[in-house]
PDB file of N, CA and C in Angstrom:
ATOM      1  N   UNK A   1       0.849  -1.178   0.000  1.00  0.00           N
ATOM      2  CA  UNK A   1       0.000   0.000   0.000  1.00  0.00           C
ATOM      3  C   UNK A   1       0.896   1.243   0.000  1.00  0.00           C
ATOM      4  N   UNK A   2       0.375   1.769  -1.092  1.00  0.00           N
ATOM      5  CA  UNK A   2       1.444   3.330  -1.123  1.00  0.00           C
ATOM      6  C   UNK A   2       1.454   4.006   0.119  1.00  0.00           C
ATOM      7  N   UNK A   3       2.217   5.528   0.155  1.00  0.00           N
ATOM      8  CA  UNK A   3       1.491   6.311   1.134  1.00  0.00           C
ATOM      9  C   UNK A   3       0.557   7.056   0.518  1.00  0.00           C
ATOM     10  N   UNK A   4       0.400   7.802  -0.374  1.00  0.00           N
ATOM     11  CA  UNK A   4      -0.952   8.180  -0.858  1.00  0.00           C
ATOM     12  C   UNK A   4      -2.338   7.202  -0.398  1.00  0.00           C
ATOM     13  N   UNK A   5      -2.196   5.807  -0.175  1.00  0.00           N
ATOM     14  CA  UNK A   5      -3.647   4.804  -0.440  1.00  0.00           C
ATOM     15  C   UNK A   5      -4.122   5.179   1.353  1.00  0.00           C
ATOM     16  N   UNK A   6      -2.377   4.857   1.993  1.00  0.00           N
ATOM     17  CA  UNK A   6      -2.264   4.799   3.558  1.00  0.00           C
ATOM     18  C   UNK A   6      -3.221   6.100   3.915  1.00  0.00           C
ATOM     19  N   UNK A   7      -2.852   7.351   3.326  1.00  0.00           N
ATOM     20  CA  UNK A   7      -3.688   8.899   4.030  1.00  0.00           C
ATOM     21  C   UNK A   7      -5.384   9.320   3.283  1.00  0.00           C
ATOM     22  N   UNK A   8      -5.794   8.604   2.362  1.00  0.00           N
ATOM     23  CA  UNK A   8      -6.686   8.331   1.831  1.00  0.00           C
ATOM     24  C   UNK A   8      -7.824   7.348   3.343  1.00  0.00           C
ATOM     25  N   UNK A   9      -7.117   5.917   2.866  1.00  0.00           N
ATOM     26  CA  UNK A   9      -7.520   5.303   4.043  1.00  0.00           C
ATOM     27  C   UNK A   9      -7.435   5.921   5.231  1.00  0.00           C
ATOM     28  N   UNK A  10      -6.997   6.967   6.277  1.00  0.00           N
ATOM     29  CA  UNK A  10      -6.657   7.739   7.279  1.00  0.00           C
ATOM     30  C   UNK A  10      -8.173   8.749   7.225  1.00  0.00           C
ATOM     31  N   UNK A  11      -8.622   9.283   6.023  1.00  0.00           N
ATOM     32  CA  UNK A  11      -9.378   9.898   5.820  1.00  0.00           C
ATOM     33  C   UNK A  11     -10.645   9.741   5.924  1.00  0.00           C
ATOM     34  N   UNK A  12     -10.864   8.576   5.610  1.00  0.00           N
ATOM     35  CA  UNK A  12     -11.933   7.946   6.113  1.00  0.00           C
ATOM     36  C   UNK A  12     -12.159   6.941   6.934  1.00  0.00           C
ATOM     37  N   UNK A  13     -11.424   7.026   7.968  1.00  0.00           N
ATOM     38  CA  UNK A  13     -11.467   6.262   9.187  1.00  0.00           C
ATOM     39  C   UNK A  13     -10.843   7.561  10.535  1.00  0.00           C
ATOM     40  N   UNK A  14     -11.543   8.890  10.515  1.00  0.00           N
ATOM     41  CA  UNK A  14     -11.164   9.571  11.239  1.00  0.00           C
ATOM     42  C   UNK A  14     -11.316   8.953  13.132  1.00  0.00           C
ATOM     43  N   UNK A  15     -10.467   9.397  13.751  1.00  0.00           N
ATOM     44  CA  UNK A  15     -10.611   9.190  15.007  1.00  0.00           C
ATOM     45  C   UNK A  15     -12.007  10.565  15.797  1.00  0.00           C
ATOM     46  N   UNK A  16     -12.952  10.061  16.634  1.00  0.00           N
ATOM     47  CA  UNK A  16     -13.669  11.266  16.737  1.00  0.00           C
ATOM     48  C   UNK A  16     -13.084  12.286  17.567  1.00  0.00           C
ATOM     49  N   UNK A  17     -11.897  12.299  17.648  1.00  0.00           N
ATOM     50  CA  UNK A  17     -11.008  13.970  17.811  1.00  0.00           C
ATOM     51  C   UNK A  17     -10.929  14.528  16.617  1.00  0.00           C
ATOM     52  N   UNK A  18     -10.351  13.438  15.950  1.00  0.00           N
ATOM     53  CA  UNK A  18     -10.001  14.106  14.291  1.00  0.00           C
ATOM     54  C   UNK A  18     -11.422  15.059  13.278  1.00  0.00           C
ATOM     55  N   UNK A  19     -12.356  14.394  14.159  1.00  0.00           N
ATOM     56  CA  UNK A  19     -13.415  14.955  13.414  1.00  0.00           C
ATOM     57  C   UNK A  19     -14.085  15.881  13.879  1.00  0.00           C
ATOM     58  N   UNK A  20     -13.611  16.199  15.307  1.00  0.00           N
ATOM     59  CA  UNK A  20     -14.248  17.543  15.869  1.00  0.00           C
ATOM     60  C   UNK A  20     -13.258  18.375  15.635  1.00  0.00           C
ATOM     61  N   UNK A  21     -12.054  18.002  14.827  1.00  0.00           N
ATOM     62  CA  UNK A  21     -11.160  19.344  15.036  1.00  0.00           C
ATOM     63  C   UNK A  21     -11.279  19.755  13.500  1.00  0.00           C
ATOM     64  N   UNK A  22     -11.425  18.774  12.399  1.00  0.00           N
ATOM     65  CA  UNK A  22     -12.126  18.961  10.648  1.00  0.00           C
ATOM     66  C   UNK A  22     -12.970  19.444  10.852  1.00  0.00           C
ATOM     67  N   UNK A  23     -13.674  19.553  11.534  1.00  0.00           N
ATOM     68  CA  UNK A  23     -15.267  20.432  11.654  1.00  0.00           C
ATOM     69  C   UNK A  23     -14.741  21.839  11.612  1.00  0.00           C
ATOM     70  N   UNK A  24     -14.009  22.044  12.752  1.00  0.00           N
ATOM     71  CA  UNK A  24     -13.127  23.401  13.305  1.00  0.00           C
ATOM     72  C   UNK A  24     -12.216  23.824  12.299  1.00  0.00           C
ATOM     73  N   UNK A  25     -11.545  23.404  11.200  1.00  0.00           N
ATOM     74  CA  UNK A  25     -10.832  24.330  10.313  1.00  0.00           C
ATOM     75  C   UNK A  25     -10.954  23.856   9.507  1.00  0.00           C
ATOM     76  N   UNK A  26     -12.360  23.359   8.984  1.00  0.00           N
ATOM     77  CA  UNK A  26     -11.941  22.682   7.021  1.00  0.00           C
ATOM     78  C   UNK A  26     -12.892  24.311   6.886  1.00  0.00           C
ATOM     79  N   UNK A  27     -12.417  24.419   5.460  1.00  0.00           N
ATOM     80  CA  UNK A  27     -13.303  25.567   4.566  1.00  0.00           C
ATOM     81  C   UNK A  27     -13.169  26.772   5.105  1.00  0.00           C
ATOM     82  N   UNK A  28     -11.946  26.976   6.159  1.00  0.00           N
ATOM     83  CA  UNK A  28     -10.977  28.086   6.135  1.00  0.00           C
ATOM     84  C   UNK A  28     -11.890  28.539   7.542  1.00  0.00           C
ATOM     85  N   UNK A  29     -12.257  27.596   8.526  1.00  0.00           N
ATOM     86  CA  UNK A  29     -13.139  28.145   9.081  1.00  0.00           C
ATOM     87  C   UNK A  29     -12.624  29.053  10.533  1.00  0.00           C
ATOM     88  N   UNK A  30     -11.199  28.516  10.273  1.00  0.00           N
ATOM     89  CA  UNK A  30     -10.459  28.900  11.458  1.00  0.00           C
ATOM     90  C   UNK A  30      -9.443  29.912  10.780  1.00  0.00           C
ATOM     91  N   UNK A  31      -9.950  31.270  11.213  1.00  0.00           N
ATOM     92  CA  UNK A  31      -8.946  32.388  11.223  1.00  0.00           C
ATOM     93  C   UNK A  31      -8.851  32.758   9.365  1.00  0.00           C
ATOM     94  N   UNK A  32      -9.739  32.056   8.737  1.00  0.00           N
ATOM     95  CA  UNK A  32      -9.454  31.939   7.384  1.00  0.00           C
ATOM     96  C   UNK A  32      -8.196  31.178   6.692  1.00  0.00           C
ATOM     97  N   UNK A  33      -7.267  30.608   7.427  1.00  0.00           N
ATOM     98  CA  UNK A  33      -6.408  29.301   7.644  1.00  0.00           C
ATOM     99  C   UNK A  33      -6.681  28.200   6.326  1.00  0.00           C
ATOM    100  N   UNK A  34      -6.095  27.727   5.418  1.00  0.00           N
ATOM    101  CA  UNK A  34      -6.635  26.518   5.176  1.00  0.00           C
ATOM    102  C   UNK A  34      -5.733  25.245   5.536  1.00  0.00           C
ATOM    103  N   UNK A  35      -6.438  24.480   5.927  1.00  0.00           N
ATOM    104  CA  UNK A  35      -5.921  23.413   6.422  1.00  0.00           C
ATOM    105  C   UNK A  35      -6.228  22.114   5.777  1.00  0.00           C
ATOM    106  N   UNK A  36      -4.935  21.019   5.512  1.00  0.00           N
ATOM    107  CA  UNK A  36      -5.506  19.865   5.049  1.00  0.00           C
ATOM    108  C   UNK A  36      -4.990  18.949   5.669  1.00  0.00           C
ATOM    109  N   UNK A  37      -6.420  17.286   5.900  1.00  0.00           N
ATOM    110  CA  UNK A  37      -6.169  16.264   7.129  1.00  0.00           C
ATOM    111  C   UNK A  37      -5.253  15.083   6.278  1.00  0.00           C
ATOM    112  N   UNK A  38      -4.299  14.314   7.502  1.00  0.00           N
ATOM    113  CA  UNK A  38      -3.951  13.021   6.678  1.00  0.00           C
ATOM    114  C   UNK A  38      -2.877  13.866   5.721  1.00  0.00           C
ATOM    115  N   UNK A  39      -1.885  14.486   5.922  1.00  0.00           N
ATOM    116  CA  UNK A  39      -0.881  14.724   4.945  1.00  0.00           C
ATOM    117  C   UNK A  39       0.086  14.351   4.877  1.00  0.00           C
ATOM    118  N   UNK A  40       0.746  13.444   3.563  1.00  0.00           N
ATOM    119  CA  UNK A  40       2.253  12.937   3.770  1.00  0.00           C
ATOM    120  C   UNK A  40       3.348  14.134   3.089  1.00  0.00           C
ATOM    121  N   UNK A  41       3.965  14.094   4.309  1.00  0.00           N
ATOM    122  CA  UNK A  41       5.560  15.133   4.515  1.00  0.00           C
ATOM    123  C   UNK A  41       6.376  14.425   4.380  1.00  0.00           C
ATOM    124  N   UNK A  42       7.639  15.122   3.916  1.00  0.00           N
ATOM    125  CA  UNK A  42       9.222  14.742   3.557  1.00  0.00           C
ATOM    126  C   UNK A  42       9.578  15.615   4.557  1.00  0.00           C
ATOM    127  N   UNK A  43      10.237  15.117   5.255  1.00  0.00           N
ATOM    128  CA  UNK A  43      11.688  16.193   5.606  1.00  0.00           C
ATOM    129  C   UNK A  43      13.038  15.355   6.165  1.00  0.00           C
ATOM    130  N   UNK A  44      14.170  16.290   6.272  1.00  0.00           N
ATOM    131  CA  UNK A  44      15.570  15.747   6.940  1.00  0.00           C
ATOM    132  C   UNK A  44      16.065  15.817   5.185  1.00  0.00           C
ATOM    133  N   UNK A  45      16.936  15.442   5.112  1.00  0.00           N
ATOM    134  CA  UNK A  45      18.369  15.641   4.236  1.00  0.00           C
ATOM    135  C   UNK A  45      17.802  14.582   2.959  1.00  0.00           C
ATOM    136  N   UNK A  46      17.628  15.339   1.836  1.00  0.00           N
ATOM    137  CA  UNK A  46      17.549  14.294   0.653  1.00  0.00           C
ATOM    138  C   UNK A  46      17.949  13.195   0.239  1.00  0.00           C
ATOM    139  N   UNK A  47      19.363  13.042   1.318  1.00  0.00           N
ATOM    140  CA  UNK A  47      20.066  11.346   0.917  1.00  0.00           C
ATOM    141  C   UNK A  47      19.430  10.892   1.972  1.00  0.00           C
ATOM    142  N   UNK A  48      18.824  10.996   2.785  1.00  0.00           N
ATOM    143  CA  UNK A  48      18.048  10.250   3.982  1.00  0.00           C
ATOM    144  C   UNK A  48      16.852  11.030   4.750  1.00  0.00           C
ATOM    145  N   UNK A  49      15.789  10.970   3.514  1.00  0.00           N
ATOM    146  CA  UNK A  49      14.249  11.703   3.757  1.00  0.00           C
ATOM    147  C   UNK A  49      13.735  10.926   4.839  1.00  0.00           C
ATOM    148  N   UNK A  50      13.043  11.472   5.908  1.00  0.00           N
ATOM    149  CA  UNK A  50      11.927  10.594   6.239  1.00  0.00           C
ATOM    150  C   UNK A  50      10.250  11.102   6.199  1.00  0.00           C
ATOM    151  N   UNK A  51       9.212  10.272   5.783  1.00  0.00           N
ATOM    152  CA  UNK A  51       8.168  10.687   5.364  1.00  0.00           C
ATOM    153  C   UNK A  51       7.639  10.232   6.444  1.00  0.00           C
ATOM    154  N   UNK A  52       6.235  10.693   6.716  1.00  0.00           N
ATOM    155  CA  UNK A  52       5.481  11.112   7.856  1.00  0.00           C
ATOM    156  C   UNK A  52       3.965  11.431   7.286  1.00  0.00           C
ATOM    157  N   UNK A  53       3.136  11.052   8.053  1.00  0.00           N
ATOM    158  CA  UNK A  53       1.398  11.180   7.708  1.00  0.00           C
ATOM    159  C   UNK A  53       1.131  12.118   9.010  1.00  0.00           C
ATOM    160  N   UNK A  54       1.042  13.543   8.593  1.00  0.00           N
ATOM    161  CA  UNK A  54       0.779  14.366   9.900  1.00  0.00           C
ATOM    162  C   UNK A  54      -0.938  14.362   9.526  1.00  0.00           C
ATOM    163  N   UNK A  55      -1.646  14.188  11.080  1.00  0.00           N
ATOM    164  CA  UNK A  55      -2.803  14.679  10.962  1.00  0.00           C
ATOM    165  C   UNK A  55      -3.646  16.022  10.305  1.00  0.00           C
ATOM    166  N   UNK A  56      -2.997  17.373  10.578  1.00  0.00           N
ATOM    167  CA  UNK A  56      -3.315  18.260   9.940  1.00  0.00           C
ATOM    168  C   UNK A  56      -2.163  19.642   9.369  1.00  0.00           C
ATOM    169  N   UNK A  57      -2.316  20.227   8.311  1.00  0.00           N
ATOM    170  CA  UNK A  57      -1.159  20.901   8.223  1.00  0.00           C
ATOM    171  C   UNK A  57      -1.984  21.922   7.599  1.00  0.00           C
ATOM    172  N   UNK A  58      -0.827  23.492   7.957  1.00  0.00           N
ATOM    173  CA  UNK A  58      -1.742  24.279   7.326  1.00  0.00           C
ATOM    174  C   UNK A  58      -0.408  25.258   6.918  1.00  0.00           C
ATOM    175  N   UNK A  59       0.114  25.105   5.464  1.00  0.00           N
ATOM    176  CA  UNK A  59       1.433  25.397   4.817  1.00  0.00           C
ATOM    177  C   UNK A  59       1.067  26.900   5.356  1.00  0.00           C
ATOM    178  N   UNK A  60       0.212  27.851   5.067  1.00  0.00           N
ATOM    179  CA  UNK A  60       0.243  29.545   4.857  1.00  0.00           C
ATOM    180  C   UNK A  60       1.310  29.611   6.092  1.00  0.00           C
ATOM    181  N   UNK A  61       1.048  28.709   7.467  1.00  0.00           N
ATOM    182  CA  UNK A  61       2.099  29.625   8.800  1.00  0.00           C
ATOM    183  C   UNK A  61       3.037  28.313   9.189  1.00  0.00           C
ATOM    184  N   UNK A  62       2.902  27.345   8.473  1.00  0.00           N
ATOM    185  CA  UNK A  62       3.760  26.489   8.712  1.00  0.00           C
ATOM    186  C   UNK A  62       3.137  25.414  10.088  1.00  0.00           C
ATOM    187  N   UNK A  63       2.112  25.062  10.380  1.00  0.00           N
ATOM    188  CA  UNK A  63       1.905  24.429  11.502  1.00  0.00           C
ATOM    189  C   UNK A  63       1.308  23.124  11.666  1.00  0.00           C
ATOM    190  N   UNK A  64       1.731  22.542  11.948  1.00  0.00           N
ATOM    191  CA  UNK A  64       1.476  20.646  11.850  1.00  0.00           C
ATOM    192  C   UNK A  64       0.627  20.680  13.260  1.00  0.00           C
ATOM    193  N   UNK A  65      -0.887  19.575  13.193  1.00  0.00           N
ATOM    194  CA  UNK A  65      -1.576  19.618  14.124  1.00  0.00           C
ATOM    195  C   UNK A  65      -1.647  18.192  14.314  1.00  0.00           C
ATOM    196  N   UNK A  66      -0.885  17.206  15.642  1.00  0.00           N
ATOM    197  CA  UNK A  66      -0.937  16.191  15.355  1.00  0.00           C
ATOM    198  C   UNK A  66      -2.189  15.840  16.878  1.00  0.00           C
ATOM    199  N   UNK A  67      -3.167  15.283  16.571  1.00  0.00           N
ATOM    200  CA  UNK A  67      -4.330  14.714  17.560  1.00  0.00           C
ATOM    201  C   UNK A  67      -4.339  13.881  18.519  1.00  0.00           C
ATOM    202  N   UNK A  68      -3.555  13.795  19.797  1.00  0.00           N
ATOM    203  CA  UNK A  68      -3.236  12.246  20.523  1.00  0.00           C
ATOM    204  C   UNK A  68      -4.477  11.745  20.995  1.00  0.00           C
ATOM    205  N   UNK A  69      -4.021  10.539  20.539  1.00  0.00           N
ATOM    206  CA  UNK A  69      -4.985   9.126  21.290  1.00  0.00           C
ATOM    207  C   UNK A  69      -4.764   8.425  21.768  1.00  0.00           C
ATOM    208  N   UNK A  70      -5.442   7.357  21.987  1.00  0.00           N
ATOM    209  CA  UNK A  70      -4.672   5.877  22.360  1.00  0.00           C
ATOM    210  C   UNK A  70      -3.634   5.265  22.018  1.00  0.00           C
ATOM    211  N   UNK A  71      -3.313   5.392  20.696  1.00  0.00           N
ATOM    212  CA  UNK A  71      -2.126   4.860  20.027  1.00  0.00           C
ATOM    213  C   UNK A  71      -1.097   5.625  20.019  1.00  0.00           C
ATOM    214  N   UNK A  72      -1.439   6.502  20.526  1.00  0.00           N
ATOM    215  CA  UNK A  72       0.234   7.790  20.552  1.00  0.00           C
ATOM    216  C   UNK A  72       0.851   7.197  22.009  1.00  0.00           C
ATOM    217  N   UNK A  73      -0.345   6.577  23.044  1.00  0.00           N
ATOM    218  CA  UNK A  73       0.167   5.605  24.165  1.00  0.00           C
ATOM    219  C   UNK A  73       1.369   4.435  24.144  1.00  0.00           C
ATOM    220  N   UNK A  74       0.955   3.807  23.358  1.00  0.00           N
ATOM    221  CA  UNK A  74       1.666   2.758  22.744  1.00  0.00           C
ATOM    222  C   UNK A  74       2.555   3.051  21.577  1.00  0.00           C
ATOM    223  N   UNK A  75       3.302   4.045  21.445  1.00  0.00           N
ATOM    224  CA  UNK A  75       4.232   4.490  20.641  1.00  0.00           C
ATOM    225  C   UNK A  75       4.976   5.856  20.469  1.00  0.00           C
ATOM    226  N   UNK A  76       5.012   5.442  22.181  1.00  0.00           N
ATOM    227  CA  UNK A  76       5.860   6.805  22.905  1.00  0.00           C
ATOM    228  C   UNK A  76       7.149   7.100  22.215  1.00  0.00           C
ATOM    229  N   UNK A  77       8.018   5.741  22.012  1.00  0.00           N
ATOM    230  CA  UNK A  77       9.261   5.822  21.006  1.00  0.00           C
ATOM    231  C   UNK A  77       9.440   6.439  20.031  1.00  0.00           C
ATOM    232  N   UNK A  78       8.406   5.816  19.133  1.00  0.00           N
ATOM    233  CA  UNK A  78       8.583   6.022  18.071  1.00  0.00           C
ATOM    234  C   UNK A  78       7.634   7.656  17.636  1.00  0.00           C
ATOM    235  N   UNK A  79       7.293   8.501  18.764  1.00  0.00           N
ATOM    236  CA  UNK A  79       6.741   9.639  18.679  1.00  0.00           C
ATOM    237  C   UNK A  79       7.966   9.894  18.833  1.00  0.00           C
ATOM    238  N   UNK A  80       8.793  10.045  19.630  1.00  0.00           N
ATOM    239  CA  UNK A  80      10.160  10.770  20.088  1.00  0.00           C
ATOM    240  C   UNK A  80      10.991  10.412  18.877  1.00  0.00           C
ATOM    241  N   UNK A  81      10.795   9.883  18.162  1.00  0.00           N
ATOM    242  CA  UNK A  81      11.832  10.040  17.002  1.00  0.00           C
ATOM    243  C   UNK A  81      11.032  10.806  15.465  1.00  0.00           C
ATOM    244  N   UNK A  82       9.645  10.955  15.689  1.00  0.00           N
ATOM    245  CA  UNK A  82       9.267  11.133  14.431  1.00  0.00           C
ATOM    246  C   UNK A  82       9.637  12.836  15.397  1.00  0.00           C
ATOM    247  N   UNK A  83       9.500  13.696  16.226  1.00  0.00           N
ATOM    248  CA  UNK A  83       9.335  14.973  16.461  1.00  0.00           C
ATOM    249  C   UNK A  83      11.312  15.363  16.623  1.00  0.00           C
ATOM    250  N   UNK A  84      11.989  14.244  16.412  1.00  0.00           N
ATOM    251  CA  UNK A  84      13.044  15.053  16.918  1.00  0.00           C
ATOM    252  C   UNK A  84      13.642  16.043  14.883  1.00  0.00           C
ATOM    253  N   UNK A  85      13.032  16.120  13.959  1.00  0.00           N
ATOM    254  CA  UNK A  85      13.327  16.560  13.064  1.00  0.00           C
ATOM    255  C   UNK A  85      12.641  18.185  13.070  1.00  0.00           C
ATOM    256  N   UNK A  86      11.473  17.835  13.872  1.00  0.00           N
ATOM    257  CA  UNK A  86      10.552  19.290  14.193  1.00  0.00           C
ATOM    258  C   UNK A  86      11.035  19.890  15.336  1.00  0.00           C
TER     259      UNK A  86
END
């Protein structure tokens, strides 16, 4: 499964945080902001990218909105390594 299929699938299987906070800034509703859910990012050094499915991003100010849940419980690690590039 690509990552494109992976944030697709993400999209329609929102967590119901994820969907009270899409309520709150889809269609620019926040601050006139646009924001989009389920986005795959590149960053770190072109000979060694790492890609990432951030919950929400909103390029105009630069700000990644990531939603914790249950599963951010069980992958305390591997949170501490996806934020040490941010």
């Amino acid at each position: 499964m690509s990552i494109i299929d992976v944030t697709r699938e993400l999209r329609k299987t929102q967590t119901p945080a994820e969907k009270i906070v899409w309520e709150l800034v889809r269609n620019r509703r926040f601050h006139q902001l646009k924001f989009r859910r389920q986005v795959a990012i590149q960053c770190g050094s072109s000979v060694s990218p790492r890609r990432y499915i951030v919950d929400f991003l909103c390029h105009e100010i630069k700000l990644i909105l990531e939603i914790d849940g249950d599963i951010h419980d069980t992958q305390i690690k591997y949170n501490n390594f996806r934020e040490d590039p941010f």
